[in-house]
PDB file of N, CA and C in Angstrom:
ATOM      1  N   UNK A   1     -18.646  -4.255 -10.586  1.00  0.00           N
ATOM      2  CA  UNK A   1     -18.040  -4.527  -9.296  1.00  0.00           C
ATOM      3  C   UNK A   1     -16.637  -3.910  -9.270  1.00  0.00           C
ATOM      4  N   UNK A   2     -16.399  -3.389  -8.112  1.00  0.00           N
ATOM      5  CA  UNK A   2     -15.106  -2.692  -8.465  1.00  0.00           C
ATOM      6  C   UNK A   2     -13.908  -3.468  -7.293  1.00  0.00           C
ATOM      7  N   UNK A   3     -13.339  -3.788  -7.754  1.00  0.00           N
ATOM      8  CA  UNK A   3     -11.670  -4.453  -6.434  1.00  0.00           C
ATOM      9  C   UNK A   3     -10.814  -3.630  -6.155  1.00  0.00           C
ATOM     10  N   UNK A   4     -11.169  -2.350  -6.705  1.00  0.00           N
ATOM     11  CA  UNK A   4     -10.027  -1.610  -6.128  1.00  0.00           C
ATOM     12  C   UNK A   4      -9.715  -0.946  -5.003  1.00  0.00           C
ATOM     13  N   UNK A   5      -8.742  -1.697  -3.870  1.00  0.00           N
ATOM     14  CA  UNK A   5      -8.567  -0.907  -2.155  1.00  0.00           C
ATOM     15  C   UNK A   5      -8.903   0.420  -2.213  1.00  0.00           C
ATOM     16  N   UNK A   6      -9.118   0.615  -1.366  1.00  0.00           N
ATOM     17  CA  UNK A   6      -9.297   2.299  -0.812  1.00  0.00           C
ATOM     18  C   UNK A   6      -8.201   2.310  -0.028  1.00  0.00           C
ATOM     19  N   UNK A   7      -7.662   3.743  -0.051  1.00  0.00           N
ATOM     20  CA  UNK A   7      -6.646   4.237   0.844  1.00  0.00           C
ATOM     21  C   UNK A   7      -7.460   4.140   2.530  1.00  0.00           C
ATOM     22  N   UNK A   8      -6.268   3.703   3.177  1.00  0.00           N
ATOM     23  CA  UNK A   8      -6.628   3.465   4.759  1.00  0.00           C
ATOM     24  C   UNK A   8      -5.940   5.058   5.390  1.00  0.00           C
ATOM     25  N   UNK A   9      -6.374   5.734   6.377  1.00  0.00           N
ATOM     26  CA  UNK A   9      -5.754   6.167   7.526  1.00  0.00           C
ATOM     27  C   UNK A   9      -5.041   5.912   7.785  1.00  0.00           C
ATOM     28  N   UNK A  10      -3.754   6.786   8.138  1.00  0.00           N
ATOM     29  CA  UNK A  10      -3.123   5.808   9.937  1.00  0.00           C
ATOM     30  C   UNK A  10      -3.703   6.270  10.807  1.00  0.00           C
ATOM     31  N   UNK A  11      -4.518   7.112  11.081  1.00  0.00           N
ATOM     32  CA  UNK A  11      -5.185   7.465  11.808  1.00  0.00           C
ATOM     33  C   UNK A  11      -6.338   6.324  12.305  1.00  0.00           C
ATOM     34  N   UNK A  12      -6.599   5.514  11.193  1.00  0.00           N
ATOM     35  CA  UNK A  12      -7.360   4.718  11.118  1.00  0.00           C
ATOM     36  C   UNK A  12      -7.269   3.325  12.017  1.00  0.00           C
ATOM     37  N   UNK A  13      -5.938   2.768  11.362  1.00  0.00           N
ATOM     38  CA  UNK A  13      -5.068   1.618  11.174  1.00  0.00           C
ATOM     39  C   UNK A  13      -3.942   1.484  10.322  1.00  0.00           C
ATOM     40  N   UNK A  14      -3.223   1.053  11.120  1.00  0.00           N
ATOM     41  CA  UNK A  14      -1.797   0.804  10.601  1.00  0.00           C
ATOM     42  C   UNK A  14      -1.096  -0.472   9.901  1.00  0.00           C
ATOM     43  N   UNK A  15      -0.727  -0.195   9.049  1.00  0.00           N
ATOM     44  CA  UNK A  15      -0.922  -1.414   8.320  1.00  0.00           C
ATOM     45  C   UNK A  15       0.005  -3.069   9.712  1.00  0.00           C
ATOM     46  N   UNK A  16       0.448  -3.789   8.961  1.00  0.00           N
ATOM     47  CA  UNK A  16       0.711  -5.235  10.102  1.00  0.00           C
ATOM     48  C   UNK A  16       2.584  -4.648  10.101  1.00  0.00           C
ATOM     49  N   UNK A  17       3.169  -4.943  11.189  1.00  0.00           N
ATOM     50  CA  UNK A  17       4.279  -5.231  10.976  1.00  0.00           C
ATOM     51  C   UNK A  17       5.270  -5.685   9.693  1.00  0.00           C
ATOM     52  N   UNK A  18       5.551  -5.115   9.291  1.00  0.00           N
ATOM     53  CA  UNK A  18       7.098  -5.678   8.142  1.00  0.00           C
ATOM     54  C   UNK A  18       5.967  -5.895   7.140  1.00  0.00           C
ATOM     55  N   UNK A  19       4.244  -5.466   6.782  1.00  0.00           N
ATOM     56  CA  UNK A  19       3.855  -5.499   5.915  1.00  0.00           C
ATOM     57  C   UNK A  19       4.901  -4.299   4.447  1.00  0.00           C
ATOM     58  N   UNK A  20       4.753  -4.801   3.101  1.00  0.00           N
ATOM     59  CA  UNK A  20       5.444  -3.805   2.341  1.00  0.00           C
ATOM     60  C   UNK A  20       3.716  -3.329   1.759  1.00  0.00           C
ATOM     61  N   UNK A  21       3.148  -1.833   1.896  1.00  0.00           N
ATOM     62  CA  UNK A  21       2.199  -1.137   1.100  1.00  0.00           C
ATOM     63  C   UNK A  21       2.872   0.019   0.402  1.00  0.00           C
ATOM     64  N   UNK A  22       1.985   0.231  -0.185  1.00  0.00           N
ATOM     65  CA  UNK A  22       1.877   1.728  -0.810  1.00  0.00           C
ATOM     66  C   UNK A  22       1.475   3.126  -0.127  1.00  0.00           C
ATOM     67  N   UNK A  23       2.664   3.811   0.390  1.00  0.00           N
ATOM     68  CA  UNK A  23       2.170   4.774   1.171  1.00  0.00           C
ATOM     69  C   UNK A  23       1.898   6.141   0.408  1.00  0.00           C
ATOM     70  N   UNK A  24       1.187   7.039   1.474  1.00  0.00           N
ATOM     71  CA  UNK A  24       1.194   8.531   0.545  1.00  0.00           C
ATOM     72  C   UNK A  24       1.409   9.444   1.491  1.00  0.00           C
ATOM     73  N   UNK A  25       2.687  10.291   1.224  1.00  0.00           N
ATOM     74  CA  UNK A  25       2.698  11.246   1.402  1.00  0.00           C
ATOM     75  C   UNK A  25       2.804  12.500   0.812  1.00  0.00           C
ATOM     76  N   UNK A  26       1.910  13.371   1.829  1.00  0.00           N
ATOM     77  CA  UNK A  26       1.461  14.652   0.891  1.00  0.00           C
ATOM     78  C   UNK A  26       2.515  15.395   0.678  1.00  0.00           C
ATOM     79  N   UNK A  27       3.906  15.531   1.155  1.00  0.00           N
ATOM     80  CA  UNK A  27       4.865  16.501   0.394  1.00  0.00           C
ATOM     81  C   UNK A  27       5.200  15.526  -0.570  1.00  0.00           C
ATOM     82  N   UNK A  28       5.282  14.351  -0.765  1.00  0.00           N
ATOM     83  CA  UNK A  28       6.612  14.184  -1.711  1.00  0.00           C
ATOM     84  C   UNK A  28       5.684  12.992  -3.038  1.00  0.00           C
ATOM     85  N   UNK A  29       4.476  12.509  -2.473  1.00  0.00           N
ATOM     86  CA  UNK A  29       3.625  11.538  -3.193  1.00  0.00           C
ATOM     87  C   UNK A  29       3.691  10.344  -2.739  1.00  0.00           C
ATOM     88  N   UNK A  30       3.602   9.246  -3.780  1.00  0.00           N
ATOM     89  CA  UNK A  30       3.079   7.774  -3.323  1.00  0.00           C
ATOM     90  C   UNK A  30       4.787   6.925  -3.516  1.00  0.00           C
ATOM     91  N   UNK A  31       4.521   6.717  -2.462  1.00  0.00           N
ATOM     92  CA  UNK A  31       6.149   5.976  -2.357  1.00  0.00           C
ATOM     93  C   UNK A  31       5.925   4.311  -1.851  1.00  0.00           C
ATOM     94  N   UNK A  32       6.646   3.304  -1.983  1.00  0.00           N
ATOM     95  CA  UNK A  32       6.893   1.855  -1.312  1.00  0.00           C
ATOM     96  C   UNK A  32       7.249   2.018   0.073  1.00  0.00           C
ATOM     97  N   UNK A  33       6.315   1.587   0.835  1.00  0.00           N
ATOM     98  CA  UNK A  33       6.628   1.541   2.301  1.00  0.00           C
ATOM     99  C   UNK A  33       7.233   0.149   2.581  1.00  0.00           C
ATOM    100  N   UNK A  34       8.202  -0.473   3.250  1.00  0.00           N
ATOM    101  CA  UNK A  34       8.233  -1.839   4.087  1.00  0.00           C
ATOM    102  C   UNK A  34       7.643  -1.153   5.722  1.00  0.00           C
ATOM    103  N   UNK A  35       6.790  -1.872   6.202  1.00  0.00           N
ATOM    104  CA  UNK A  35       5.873  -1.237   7.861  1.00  0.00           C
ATOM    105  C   UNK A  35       7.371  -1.014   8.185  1.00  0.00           C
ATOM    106  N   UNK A  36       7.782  -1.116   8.842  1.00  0.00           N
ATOM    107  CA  UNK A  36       9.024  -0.846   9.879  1.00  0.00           C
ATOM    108  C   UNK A  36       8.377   0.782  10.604  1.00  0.00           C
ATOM    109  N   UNK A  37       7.546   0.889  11.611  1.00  0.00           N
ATOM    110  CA  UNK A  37       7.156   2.265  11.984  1.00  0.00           C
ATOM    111  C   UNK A  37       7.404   3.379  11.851  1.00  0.00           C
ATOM    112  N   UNK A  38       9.278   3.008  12.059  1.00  0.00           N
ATOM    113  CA  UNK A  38       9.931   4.354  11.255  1.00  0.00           C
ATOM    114  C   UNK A  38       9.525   5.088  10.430  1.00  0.00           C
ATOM    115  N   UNK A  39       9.310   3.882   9.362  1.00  0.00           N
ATOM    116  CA  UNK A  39       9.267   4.357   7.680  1.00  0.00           C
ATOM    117  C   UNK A  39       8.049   5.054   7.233  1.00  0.00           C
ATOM    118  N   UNK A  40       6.955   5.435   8.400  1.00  0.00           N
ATOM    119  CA  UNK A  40       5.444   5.632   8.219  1.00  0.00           C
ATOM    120  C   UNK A  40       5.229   6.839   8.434  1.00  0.00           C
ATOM    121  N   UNK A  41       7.209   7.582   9.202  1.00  0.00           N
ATOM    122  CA  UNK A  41       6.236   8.442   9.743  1.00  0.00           C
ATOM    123  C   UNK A  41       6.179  10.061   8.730  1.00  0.00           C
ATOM    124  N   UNK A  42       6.297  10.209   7.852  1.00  0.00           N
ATOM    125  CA  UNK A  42       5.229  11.003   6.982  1.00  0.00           C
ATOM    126  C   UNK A  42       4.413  10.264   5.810  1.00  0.00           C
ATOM    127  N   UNK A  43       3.565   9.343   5.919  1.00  0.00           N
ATOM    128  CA  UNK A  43       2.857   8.576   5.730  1.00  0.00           C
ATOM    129  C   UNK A  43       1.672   9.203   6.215  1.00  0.00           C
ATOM    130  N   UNK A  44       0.955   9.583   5.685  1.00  0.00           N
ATOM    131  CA  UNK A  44      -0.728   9.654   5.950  1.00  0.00           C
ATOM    132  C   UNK A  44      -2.179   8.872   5.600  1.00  0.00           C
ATOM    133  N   UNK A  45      -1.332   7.927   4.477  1.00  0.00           N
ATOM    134  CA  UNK A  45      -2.755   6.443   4.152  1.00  0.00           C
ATOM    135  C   UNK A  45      -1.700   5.987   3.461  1.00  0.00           C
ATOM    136  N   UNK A  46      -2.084   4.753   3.049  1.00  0.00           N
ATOM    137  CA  UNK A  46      -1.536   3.490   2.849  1.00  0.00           C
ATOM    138  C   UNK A  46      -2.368   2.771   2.620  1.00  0.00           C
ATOM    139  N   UNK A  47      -1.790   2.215   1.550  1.00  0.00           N
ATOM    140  CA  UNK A  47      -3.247   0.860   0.403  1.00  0.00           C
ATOM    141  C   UNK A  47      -2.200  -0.404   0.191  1.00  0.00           C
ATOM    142  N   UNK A  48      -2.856  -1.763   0.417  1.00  0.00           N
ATOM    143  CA  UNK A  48      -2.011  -2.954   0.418  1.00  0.00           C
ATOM    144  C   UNK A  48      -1.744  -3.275  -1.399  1.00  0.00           C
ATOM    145  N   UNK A  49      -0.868  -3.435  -1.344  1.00  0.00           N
ATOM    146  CA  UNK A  49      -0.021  -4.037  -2.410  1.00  0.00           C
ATOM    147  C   UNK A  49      -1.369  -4.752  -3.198  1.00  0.00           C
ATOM    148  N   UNK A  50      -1.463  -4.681  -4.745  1.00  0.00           N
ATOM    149  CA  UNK A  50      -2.598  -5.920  -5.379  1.00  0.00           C
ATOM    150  C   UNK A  50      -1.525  -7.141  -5.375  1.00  0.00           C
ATOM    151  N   UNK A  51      -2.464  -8.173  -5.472  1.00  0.00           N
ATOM    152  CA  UNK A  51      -1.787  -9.369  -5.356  1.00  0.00           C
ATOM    153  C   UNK A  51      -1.513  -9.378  -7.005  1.00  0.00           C
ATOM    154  N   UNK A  52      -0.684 -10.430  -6.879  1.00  0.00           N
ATOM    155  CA  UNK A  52       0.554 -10.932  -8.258  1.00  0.00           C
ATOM    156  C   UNK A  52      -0.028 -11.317  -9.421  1.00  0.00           C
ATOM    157  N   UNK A  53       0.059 -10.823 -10.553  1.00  0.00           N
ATOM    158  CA  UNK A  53      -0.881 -11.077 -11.884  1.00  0.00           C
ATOM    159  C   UNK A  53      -0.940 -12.481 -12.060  1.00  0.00           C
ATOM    160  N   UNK A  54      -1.955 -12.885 -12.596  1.00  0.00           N
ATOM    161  CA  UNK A  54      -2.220 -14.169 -12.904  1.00  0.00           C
ATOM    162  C   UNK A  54      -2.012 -14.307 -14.684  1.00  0.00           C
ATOM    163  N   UNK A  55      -1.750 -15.923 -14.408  1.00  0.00           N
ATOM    164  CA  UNK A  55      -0.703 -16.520 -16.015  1.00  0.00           C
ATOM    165  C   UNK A  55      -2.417 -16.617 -16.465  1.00  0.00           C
ATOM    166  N   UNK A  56      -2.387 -16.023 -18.110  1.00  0.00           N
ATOM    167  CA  UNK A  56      -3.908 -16.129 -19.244  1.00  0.00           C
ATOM    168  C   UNK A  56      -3.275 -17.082 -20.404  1.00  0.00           C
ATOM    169  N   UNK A  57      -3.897 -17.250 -21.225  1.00  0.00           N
ATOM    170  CA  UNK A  57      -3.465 -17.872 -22.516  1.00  0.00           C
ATOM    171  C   UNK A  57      -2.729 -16.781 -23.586  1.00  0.00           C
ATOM    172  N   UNK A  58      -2.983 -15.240 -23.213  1.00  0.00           N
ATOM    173  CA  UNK A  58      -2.089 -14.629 -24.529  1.00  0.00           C
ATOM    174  C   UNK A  58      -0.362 -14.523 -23.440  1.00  0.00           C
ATOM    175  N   UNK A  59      -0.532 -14.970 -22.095  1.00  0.00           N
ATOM    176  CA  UNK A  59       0.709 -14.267 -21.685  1.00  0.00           C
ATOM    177  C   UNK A  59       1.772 -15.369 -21.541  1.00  0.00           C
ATOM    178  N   UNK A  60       0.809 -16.885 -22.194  1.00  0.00           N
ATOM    179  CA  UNK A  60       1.793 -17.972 -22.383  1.00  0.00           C
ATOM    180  C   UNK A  60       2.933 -17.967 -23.234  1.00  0.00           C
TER     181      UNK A  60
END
């Protein structure tokens, strides 16, 4: 089974307001987006953040 997001479009969908993803752009690579629209616009896909590692018994 695999969990790993797929890159979205913006063409597609845009991620939510004041969401923070992982954007990509093709001149410069994969950079931290906060949504702010501005910030998208050489942005061509965008994948949501993985959620926050979880506590195991060796990382006690």
């Amino acid at each position: 089974m695999n969990n790993t997001p797929e890159w979205i479009s913006v063409n597609d969908r845009m991620p939510e307001e004041y969401e923070t993803v992982i954007g990509w752009e093709p001149r410069t690579g994969v950079r931290l987006v906060q949504n702010v629209f501005d910030d998208m616009e050489d942005v061509t896909h965008w994948i949501p953040l993985p959620g926050a590692p979880t506590e195991t018994e060796d990382t006690k």
